[in-house]
N, C-alpha and C. Protein backbone atom coordinates (compact mmCIF):
# COMPACT_ATOMS: atom_id res chain seq x y z
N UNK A 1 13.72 1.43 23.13
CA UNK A 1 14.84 1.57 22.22
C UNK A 1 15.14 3.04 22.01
N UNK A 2 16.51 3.57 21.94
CA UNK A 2 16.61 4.65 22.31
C UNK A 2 18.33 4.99 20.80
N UNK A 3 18.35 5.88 20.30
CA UNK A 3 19.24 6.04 19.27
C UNK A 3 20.40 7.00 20.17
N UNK A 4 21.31 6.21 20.83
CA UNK A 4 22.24 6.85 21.66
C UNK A 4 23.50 7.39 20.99
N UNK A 5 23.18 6.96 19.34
CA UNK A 5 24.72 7.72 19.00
C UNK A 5 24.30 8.57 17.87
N UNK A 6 24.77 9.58 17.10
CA UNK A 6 24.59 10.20 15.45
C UNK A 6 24.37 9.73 14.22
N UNK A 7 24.98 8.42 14.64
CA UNK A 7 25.85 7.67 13.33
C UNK A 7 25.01 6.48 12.82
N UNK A 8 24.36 6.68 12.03
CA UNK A 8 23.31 5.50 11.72
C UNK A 8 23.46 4.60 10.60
N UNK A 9 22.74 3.74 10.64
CA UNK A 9 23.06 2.95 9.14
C UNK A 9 21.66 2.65 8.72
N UNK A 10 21.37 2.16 7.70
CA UNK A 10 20.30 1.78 7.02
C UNK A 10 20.41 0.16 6.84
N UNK A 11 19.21 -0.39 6.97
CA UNK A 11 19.44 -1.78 6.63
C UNK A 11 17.53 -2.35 6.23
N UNK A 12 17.39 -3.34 6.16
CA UNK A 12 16.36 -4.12 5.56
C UNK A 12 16.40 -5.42 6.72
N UNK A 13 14.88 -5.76 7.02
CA UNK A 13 15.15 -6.19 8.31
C UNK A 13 13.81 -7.42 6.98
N UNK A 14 14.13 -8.80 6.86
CA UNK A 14 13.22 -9.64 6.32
C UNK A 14 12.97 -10.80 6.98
N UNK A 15 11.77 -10.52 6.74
CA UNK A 15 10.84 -11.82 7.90
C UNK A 15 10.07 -12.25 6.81
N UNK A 16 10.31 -14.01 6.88
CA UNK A 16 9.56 -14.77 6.73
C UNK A 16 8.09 -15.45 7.14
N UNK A 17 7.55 -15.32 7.18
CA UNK A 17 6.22 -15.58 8.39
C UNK A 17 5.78 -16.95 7.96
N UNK A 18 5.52 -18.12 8.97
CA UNK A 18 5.47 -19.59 8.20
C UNK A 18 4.68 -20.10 9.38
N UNK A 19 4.01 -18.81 10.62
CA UNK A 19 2.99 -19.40 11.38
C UNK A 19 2.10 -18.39 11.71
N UNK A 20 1.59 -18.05 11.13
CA UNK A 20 0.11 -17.00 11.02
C UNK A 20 -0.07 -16.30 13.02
N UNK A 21 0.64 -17.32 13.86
CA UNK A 21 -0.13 -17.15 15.08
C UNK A 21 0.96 -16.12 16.09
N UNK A 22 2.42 -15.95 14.85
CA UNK A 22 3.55 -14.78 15.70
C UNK A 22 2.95 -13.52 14.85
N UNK A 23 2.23 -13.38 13.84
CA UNK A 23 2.17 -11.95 13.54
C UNK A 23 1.66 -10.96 14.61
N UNK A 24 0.64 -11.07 15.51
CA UNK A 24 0.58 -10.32 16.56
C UNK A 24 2.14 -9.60 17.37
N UNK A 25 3.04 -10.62 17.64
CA UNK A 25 4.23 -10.53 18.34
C UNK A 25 5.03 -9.36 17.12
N UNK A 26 4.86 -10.23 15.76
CA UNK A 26 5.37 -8.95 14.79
C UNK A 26 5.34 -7.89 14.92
N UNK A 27 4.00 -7.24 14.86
CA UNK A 27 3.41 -6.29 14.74
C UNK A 27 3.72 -4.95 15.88
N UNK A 28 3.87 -5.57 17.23
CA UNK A 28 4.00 -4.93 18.32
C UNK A 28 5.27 -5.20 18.89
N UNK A 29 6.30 -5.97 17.96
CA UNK A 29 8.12 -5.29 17.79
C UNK A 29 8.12 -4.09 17.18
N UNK A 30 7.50 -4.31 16.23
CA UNK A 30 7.60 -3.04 14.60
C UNK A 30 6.86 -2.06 15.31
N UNK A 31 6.01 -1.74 15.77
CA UNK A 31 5.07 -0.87 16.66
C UNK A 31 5.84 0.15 17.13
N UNK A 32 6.73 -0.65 18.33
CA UNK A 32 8.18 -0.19 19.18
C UNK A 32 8.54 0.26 18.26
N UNK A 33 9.21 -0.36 17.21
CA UNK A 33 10.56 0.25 16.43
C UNK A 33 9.62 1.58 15.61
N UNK A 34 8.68 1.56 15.43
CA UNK A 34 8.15 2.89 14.50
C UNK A 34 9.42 4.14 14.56
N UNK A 35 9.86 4.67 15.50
CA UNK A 35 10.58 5.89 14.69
C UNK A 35 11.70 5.27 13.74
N UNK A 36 11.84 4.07 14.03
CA UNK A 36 13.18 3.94 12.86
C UNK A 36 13.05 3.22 11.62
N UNK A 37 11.42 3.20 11.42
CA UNK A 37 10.96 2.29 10.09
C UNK A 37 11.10 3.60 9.33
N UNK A 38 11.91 2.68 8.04
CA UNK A 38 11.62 4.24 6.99
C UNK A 38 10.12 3.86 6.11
N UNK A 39 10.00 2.27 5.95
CA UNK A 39 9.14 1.75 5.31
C UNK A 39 9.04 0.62 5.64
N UNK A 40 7.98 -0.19 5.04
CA UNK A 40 7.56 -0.97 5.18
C UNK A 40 6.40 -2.47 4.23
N UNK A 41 6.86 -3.68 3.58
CA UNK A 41 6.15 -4.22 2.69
C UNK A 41 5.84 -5.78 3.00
N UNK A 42 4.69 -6.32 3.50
CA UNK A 42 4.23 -7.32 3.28
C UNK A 42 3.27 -7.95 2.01
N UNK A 43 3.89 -9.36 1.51
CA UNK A 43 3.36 -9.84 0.46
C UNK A 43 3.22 -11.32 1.07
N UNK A 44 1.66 -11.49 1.18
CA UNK A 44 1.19 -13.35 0.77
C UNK A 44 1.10 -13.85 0.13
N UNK A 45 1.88 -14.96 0.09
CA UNK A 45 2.22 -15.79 -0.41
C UNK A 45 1.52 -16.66 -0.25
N UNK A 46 0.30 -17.03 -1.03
CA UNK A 46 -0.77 -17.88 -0.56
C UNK A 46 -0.19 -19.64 -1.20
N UNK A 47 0.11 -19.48 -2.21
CA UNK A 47 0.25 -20.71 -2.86
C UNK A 47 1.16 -21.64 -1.70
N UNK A 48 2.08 -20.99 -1.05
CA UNK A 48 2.96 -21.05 0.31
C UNK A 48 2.64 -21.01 1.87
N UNK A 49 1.58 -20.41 1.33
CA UNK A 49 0.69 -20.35 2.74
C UNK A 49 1.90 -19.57 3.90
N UNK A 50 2.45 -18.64 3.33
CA UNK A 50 3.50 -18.34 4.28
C UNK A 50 3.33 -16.26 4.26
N UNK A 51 4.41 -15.49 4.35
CA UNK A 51 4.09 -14.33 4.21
C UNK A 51 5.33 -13.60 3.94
N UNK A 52 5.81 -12.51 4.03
CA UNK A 52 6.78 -11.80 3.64
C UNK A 52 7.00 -10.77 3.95
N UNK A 53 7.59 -10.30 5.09
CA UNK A 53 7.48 -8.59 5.08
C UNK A 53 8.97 -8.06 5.08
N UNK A 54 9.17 -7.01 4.82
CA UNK A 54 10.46 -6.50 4.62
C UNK A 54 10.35 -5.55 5.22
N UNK A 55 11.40 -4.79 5.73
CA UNK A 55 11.40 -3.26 7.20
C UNK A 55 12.61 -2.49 6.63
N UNK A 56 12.36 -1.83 5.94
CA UNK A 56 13.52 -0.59 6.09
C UNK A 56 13.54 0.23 7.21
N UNK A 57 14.61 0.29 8.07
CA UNK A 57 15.37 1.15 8.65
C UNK A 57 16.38 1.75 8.91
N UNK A 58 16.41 2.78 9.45
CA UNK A 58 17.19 3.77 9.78
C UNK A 58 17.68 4.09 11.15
N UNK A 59 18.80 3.57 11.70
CA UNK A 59 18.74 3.31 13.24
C UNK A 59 20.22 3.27 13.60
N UNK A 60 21.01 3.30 14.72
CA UNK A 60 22.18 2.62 14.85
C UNK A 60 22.30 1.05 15.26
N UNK A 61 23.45 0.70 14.54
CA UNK A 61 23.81 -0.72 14.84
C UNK A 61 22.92 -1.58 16.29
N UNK A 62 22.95 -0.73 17.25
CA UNK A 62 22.07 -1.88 18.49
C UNK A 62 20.79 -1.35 18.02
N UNK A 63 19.74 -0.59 17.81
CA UNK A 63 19.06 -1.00 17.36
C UNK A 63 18.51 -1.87 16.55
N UNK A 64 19.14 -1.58 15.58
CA UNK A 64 18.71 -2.45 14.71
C UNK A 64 18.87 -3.84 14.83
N UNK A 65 20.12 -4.09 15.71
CA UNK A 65 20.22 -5.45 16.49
C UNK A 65 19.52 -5.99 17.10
N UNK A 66 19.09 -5.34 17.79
CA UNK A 66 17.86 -5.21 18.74
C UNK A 66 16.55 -5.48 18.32
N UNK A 67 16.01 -5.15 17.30
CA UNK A 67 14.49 -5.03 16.85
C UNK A 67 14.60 -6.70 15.79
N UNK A 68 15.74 -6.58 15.45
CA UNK A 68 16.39 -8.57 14.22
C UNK A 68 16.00 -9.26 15.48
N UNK A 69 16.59 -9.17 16.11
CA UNK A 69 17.13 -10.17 17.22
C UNK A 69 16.16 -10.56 17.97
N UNK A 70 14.78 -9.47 18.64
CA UNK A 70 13.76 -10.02 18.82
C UNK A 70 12.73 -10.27 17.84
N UNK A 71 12.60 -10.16 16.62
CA UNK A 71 12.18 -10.76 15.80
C UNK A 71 12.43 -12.31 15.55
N UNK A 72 13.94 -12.66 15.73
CA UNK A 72 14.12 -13.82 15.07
C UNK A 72 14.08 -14.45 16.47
N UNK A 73 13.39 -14.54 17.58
CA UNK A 73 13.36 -15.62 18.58
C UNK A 73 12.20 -16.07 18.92
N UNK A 74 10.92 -15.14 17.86
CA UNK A 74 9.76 -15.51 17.75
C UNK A 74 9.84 -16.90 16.71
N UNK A 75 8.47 -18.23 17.44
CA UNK A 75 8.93 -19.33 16.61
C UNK A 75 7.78 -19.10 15.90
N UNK A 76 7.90 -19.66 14.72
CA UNK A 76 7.04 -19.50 13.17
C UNK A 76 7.52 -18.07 12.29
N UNK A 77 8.54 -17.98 12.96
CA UNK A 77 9.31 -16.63 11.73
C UNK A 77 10.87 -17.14 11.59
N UNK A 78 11.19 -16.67 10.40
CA UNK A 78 12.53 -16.24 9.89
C UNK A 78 12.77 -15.05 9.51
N UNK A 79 14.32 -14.94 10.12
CA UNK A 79 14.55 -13.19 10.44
C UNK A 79 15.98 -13.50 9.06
N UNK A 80 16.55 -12.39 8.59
CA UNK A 80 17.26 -11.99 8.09
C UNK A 80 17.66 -10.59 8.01
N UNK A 81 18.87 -9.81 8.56
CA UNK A 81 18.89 -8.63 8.50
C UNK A 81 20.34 -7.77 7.08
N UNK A 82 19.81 -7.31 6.45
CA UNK A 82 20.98 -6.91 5.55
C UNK A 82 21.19 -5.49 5.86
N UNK A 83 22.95 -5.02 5.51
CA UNK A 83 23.11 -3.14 6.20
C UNK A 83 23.71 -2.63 5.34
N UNK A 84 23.22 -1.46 5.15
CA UNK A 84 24.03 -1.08 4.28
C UNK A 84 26.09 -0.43 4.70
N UNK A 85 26.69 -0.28 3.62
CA UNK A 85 27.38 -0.23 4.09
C UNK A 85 28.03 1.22 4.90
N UNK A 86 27.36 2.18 4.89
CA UNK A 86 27.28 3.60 5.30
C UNK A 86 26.41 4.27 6.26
């Protein structure tokens, strides 16, 4: 992944985790994406038996397309990506 233009946006990249056995696959998307994490927060949800992580970044539009998009084709996750508007 490569930031081919100036012009970036910020967004929040949220994953659901609801099969313990894609976090490996997680981990080593987000790995890749490291220069464009600004941050980063997972919370278990035990009573749910499920997980939660949230990804701030800082990237242009295909990235960030890019890093959702293979996130959400891993099965036992839900992807959601929100951007800001600037």
């Amino acid at each position: 992944m490569s930031n081919t233009t100036n012009e970036t946006r910020v967004a929040v990249i949220t994953v659901i985790v609801e099969e313990p056995d894609c976090v490996p696959a997680i981990n080593e998307i987000l790995h890749a994406a490291a220069p464009y994490i600004i941050g980063r927060m997972g919370i278990p949800y035990r009573e749910k038996n499920i997980s939660i992580i949230s990804v701030a970044v800082d990237a242009d539009l295909n990235v960030i397309n890019n890093i959702s998009g293979k996130l959400g084709r891993l099965s036992g996750a839900t992807v959601k990506t929100a951007y800001s508007k600037k």
